[in-house]
C-alpha atoms as a PDB file:
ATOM      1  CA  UNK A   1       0.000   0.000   0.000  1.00  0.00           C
ATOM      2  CA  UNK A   2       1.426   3.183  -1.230  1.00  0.00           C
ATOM      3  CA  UNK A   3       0.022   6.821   0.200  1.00  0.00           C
ATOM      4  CA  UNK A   4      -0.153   9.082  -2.138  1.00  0.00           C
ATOM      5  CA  UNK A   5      -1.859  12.986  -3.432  1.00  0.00           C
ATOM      6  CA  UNK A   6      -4.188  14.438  -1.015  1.00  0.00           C
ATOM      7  CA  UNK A   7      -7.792  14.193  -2.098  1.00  0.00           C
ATOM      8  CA  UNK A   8      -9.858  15.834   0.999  1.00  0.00           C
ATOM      9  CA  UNK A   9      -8.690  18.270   3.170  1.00  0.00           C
ATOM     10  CA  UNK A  10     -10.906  18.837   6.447  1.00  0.00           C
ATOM     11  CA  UNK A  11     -10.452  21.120   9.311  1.00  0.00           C
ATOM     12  CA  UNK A  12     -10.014  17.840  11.704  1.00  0.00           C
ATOM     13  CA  UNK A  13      -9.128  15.238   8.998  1.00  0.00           C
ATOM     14  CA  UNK A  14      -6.551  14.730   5.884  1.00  0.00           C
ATOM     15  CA  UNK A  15      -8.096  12.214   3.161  1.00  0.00           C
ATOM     16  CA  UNK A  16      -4.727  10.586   0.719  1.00  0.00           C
ATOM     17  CA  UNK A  17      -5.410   8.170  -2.219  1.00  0.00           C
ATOM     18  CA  UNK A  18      -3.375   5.014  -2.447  1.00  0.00           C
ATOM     19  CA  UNK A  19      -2.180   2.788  -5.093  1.00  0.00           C
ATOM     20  CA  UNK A  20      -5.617   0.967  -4.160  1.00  0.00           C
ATOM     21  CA  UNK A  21      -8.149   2.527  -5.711  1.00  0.00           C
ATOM     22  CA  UNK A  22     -10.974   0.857  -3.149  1.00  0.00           C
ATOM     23  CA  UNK A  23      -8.947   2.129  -0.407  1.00  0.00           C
ATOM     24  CA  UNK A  24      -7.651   5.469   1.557  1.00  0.00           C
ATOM     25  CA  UNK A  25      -5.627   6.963   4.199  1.00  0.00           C
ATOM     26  CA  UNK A  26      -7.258   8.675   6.627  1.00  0.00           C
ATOM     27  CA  UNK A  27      -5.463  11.347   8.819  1.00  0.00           C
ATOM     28  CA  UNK A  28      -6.511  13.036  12.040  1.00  0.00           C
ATOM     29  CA  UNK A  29      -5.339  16.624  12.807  1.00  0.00           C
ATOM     30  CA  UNK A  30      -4.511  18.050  16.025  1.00  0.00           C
ATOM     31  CA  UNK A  31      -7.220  21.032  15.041  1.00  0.00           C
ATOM     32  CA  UNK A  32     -10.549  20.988  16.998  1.00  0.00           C
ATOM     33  CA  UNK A  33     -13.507  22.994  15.426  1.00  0.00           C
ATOM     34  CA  UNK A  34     -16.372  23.656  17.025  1.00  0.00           C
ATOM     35  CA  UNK A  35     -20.311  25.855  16.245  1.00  0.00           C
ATOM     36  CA  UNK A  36     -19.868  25.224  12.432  1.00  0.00           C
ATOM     37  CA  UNK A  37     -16.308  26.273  12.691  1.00  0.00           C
ATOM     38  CA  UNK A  38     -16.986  29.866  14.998  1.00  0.00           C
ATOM     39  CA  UNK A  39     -14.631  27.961  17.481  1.00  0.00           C
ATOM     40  CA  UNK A  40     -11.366  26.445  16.670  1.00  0.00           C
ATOM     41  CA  UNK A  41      -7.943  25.600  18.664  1.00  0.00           C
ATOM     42  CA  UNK A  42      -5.021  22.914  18.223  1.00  0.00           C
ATOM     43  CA  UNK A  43      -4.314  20.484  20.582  1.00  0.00           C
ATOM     44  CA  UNK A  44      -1.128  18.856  20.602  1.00  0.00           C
ATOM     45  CA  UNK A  45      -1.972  15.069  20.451  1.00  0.00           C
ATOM     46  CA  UNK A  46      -5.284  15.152  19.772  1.00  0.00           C
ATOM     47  CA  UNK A  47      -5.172  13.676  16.277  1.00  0.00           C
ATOM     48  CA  UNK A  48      -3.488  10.424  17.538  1.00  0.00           C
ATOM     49  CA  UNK A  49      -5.602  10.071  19.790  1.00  0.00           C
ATOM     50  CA  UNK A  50      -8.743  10.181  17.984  1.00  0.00           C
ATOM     51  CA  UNK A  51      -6.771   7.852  15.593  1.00  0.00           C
ATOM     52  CA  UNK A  52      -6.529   5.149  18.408  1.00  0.00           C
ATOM     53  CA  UNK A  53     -10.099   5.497  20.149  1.00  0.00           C
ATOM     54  CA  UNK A  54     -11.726   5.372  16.793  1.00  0.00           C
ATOM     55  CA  UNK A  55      -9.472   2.591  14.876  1.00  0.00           C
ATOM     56  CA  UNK A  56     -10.501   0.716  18.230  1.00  0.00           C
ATOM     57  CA  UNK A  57     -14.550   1.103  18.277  1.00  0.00           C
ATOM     58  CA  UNK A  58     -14.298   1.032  14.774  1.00  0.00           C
ATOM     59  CA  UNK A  59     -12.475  -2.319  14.657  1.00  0.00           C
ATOM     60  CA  UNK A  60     -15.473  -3.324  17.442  1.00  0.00           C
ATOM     61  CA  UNK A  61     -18.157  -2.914  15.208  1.00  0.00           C
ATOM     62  CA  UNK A  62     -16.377  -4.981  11.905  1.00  0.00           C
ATOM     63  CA  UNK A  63     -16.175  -7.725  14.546  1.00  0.00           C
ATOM     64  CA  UNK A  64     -19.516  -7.545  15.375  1.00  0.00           C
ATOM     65  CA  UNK A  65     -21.475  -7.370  11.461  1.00  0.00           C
ATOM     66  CA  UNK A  66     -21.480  -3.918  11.434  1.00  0.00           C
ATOM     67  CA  UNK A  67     -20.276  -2.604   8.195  1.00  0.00           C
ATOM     68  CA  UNK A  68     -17.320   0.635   8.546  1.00  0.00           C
ATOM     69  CA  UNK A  69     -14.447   1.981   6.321  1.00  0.00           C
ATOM     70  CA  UNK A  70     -11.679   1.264   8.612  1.00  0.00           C
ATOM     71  CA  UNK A  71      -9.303  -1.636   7.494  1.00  0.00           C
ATOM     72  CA  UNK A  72      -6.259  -0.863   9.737  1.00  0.00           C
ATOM     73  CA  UNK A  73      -4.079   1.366  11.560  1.00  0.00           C
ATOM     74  CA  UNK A  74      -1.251   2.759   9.543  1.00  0.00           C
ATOM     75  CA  UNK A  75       0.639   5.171  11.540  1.00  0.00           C
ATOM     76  CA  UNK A  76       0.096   7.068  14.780  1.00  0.00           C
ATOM     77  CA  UNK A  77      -2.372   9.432  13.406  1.00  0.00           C
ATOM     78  CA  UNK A  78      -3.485   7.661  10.061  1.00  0.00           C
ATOM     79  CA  UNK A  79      -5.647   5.069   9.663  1.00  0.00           C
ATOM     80  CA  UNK A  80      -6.138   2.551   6.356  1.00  0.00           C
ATOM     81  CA  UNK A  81     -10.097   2.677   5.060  1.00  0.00           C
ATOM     82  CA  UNK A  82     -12.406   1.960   2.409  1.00  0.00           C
ATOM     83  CA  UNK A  83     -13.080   4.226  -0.499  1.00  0.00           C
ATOM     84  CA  UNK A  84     -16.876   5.831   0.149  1.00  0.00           C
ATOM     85  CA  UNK A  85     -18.842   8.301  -2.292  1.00  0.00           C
ATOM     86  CA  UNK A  86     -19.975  10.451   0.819  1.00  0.00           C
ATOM     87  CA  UNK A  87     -23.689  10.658   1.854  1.00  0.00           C
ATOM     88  CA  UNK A  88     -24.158  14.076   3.373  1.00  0.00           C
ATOM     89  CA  UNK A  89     -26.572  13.035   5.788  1.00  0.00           C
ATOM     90  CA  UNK A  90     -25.549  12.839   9.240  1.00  0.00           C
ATOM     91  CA  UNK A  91     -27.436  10.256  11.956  1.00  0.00           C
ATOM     92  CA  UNK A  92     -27.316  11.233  15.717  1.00  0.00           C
ATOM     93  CA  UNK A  93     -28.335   9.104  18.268  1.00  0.00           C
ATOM     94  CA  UNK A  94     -29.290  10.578  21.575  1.00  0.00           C
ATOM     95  CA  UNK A  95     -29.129   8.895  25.246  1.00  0.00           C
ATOM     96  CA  UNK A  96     -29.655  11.626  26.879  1.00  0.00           C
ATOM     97  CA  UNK A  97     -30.718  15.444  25.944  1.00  0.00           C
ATOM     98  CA  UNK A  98     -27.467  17.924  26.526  1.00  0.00           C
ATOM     99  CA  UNK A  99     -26.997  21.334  25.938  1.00  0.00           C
ATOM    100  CA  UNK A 100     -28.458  22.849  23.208  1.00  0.00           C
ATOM    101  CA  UNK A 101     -30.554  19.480  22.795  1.00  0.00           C
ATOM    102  CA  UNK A 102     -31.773  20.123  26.069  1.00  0.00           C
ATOM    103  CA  UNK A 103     -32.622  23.825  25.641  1.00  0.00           C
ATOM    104  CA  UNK A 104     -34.493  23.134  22.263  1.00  0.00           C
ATOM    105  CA  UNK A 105     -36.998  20.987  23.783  1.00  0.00           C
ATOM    106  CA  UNK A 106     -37.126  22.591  26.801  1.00  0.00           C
ATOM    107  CA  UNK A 107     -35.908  19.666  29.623  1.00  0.00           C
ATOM    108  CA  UNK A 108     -33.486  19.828  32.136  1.00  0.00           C
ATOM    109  CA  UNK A 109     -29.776  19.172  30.904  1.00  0.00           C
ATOM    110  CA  UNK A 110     -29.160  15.669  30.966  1.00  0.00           C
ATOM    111  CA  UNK A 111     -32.413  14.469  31.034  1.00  0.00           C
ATOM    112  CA  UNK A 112     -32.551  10.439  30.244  1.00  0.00           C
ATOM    113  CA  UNK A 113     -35.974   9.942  28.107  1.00  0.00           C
ATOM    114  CA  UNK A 114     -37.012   5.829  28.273  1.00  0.00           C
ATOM    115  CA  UNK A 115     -36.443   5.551  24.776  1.00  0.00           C
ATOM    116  CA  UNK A 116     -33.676   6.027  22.504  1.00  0.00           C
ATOM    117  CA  UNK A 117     -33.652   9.016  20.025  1.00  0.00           C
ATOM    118  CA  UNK A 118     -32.780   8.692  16.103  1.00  0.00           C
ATOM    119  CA  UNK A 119     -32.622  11.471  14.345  1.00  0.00           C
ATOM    120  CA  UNK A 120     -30.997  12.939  11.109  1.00  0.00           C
ATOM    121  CA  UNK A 121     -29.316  16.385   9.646  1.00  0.00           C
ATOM    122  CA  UNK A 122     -28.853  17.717   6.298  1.00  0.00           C
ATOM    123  CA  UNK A 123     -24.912  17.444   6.212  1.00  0.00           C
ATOM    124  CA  UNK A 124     -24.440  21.077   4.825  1.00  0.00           C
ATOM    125  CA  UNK A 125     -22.463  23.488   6.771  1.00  0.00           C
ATOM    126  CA  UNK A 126     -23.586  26.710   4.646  1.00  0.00           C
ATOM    127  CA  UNK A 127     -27.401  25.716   6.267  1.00  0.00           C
ATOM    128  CA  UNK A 128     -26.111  24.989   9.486  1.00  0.00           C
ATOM    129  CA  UNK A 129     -26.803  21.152   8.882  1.00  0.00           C
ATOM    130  CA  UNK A 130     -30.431  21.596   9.943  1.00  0.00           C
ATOM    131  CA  UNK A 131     -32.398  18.680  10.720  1.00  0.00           C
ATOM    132  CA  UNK A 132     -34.680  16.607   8.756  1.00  0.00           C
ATOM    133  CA  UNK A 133     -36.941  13.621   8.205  1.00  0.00           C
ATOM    134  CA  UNK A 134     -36.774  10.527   6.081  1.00  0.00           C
ATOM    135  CA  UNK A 135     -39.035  12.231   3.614  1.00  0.00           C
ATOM    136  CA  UNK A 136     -36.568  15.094   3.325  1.00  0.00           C
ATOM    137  CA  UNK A 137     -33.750  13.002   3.014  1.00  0.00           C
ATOM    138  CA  UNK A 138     -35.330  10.993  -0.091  1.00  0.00           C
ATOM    139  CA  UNK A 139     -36.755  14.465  -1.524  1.00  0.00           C
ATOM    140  CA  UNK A 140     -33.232  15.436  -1.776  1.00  0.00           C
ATOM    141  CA  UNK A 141     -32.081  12.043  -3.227  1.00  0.00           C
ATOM    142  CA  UNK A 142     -29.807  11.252  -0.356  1.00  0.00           C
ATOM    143  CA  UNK A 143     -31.754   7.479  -0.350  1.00  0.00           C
ATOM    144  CA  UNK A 144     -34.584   5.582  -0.833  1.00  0.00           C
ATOM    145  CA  UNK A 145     -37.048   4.371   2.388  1.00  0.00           C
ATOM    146  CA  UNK A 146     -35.547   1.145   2.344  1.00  0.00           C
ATOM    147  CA  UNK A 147     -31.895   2.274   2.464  1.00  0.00           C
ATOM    148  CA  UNK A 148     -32.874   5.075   5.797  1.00  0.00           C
ATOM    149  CA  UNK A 149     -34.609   2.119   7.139  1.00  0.00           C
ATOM    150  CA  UNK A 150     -31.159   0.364   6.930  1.00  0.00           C
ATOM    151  CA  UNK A 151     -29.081   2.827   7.956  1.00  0.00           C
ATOM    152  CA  UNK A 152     -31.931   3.490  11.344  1.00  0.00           C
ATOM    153  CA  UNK A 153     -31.393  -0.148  12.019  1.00  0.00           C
ATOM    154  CA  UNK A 154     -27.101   0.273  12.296  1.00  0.00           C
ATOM    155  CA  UNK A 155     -27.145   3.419  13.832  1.00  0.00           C
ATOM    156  CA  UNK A 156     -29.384   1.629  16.624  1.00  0.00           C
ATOM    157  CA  UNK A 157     -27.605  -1.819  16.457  1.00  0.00           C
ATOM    158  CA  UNK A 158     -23.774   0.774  16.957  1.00  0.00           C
ATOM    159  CA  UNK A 159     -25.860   2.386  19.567  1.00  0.00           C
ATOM    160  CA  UNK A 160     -26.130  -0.673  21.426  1.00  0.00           C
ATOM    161  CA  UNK A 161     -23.127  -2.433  21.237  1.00  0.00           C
ATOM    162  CA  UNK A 162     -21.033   0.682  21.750  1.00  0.00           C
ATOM    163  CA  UNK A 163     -22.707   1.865  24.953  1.00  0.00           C
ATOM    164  CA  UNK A 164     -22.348  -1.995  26.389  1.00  0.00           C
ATOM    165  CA  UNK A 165     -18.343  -1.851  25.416  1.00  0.00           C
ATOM    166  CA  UNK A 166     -18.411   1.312  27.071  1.00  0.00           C
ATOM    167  CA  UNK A 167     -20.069   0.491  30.196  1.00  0.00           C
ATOM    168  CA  UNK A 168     -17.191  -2.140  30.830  1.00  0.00           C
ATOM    169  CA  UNK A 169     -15.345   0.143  31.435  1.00  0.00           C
ATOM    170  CA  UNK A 170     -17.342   3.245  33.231  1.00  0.00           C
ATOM    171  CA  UNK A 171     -17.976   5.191  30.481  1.00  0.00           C
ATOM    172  CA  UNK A 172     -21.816   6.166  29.608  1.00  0.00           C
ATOM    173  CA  UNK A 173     -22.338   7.047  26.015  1.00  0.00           C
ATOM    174  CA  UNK A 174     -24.464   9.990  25.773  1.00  0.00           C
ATOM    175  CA  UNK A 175     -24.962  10.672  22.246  1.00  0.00           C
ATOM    176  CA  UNK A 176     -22.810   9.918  19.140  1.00  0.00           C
ATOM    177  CA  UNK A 177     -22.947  11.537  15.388  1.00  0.00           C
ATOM    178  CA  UNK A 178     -22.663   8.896  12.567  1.00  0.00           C
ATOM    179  CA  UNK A 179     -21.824   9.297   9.191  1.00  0.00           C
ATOM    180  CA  UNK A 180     -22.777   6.737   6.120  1.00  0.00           C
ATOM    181  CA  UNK A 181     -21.507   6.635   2.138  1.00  0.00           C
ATOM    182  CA  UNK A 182     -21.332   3.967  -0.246  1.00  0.00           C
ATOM    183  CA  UNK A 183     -18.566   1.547  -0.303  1.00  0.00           C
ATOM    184  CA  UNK A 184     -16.411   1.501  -3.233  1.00  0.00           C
ATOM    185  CA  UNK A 185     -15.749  -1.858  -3.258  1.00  0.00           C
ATOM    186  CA  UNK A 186     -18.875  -3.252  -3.330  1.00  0.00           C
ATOM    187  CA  UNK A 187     -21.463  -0.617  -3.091  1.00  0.00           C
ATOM    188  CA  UNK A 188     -22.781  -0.753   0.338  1.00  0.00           C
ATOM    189  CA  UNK A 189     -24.175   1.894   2.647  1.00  0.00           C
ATOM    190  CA  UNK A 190     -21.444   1.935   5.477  1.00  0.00           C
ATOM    191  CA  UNK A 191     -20.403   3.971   8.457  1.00  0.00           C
ATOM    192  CA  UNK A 192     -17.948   5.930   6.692  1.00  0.00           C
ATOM    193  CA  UNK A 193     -16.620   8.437   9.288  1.00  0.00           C
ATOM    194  CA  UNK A 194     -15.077   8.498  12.654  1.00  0.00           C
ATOM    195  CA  UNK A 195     -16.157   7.628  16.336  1.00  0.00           C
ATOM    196  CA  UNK A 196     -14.527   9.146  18.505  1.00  0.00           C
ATOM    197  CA  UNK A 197     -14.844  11.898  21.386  1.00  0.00           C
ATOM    198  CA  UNK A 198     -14.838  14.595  18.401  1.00  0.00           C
ATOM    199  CA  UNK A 199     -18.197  13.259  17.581  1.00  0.00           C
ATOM    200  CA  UNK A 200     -19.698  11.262  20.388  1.00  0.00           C
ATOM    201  CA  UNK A 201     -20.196  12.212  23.947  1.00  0.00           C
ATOM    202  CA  UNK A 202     -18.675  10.133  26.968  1.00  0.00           C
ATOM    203  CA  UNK A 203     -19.437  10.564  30.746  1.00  0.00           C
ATOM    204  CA  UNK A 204     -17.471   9.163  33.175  1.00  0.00           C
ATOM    205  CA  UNK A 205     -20.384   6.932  35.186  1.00  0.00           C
ATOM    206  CA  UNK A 206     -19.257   7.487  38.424  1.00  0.00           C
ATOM    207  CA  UNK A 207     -18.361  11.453  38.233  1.00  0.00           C
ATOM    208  CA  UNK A 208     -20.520  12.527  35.689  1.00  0.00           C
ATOM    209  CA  UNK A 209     -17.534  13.932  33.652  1.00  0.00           C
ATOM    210  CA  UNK A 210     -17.282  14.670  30.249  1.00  0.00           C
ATOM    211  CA  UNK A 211     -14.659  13.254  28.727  1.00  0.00           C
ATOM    212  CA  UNK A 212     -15.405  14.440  25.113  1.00  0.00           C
ATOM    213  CA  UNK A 213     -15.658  17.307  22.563  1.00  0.00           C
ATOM    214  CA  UNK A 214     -17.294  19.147  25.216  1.00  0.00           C
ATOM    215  CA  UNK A 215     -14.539  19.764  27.326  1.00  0.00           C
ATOM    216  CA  UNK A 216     -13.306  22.174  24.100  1.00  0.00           C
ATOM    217  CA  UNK A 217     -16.577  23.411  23.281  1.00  0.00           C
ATOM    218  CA  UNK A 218     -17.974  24.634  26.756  1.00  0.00           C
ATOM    219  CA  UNK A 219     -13.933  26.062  28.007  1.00  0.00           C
ATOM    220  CA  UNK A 220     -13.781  23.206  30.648  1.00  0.00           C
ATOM    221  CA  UNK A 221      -9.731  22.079  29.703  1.00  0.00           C
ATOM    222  CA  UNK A 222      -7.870  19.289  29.664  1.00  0.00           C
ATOM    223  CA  UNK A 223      -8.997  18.384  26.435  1.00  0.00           C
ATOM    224  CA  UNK A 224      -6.294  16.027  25.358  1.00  0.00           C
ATOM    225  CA  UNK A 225      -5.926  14.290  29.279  1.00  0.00           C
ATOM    226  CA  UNK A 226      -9.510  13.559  28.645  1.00  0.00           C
ATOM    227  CA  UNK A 227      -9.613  11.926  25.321  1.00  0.00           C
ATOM    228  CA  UNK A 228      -6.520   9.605  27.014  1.00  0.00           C
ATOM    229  CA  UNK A 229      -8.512   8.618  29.786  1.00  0.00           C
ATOM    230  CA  UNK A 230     -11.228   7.355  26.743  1.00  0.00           C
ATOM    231  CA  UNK A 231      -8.085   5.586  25.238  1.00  0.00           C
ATOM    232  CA  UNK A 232      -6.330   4.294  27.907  1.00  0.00           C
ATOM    233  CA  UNK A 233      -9.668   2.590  29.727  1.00  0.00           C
ATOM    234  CA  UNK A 234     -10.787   0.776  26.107  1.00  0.00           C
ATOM    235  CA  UNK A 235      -7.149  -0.383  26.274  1.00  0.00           C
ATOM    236  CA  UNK A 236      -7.754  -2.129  29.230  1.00  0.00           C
ATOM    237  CA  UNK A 237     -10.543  -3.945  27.909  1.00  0.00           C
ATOM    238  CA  UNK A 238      -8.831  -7.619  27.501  1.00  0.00           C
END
């Protein structure tokens, strides 16, 4: 496998062909953007970290039939993936109601509904990636019934087996933001993006502390120390 012209450049990520043509590199950045880019900073670090928490849950989910770009770890912050054709549709799944979340609908921060909340945004920045409902999505000719339908069922099914990993080892997983495109290789509708405290949200069960995007977003510090506790407590898992 050769790495070679830059294809994508993101304010968090670095996309590089290869001599494959199914396959890419995928580099994290040390840049952290947050509010549609209003907020940005560099943290030394970051970008291998993300690397290692998301190669790992990534890696999690191929083992368990749950269909992702990431092949392998290639380098500290650059990870081996599938070639997609990008879906801009995003697919957050909420836990609990945080923040803004929380404001919009008008419950307390934090509040823990008995069900588990699927929803999905219009992955365009210049709109503020507003949110919108299956019959949007196929309006727009981002897919058909049957292919959201799909894509519901993974986001739940990740949902599930993510927040059980987690819980081994006293993390809660809040929310998370997942990202889909068609596989190169064989055409499939696959998690194409990654997950990892840039776009999920992890509490530490016992303390209630974020450990996650957050900790940039809302001025709390300790970004990076945070994102290693993530790391170093899936490493543990044996």
């Amino acid at each position: 496998m050769q790495k070679r012209e830059l294809i994508f450049k993101g304010n968090e990520k670095e996309v590089f062909a290869t001599d494959n043509p199914n396959q890419v590199i995928f580099r994290y950045t040390d840049v952290t953007v947050a509010y549609n880019n209003i907020k940005r900073a560099r943290f030394v670090g970051k970008g291998v970290l993300d690397n290692q928490i998301s190669a790992i849950l990534l890696d999690y989910l191929n083992q368990h039939g749950i269909e992702t770009h990431f092949i392998e770890v290639v380098g500290p912050d650059e990870q081996l993936c599938r070639k997609i054709e990008i879906i801009p549709l995003q697919v957050v799944v909420r836990n609990r109601l945080v923040n803004s979340e929380a404001v919009r609908l008008g419950v307390e921060d934090g509040f823990k509904p008995g069900n588990t909340i699927v929803e999905m945004r219009y992955n365009n920045s210049e709109l503020g990636d507003p949110l919108i409902n299956k019959h949007h999505a196929v309006a727009l000719g981002l897919m058909t019934y049957e292919e959201l339908a799909h894509v519901k069922q993974v986001a739940l099914r990740t949902n599930e087996l993510l927040g059980e990993l987690l819980h081994t080892v006293g993390i809660e997983l809040v929310d998370m933001r997942l990202e889909f495109g068609r596989a190169s290789d064989n055409g499939h509708i696959i998690i194409s993006d990654e997950i990892s405290p840039d776009t999920c949200r992890f509490w530490d069960e016992a303390t209630g502390e974020k450990l996650d995007k957050d900790r940039f977003r809302l001025d709390l510090s300790d970004v990076v120390a945070s994102y290693r506790v993530v790391l170093d407590r899936l490493n543990s898992i044996e």
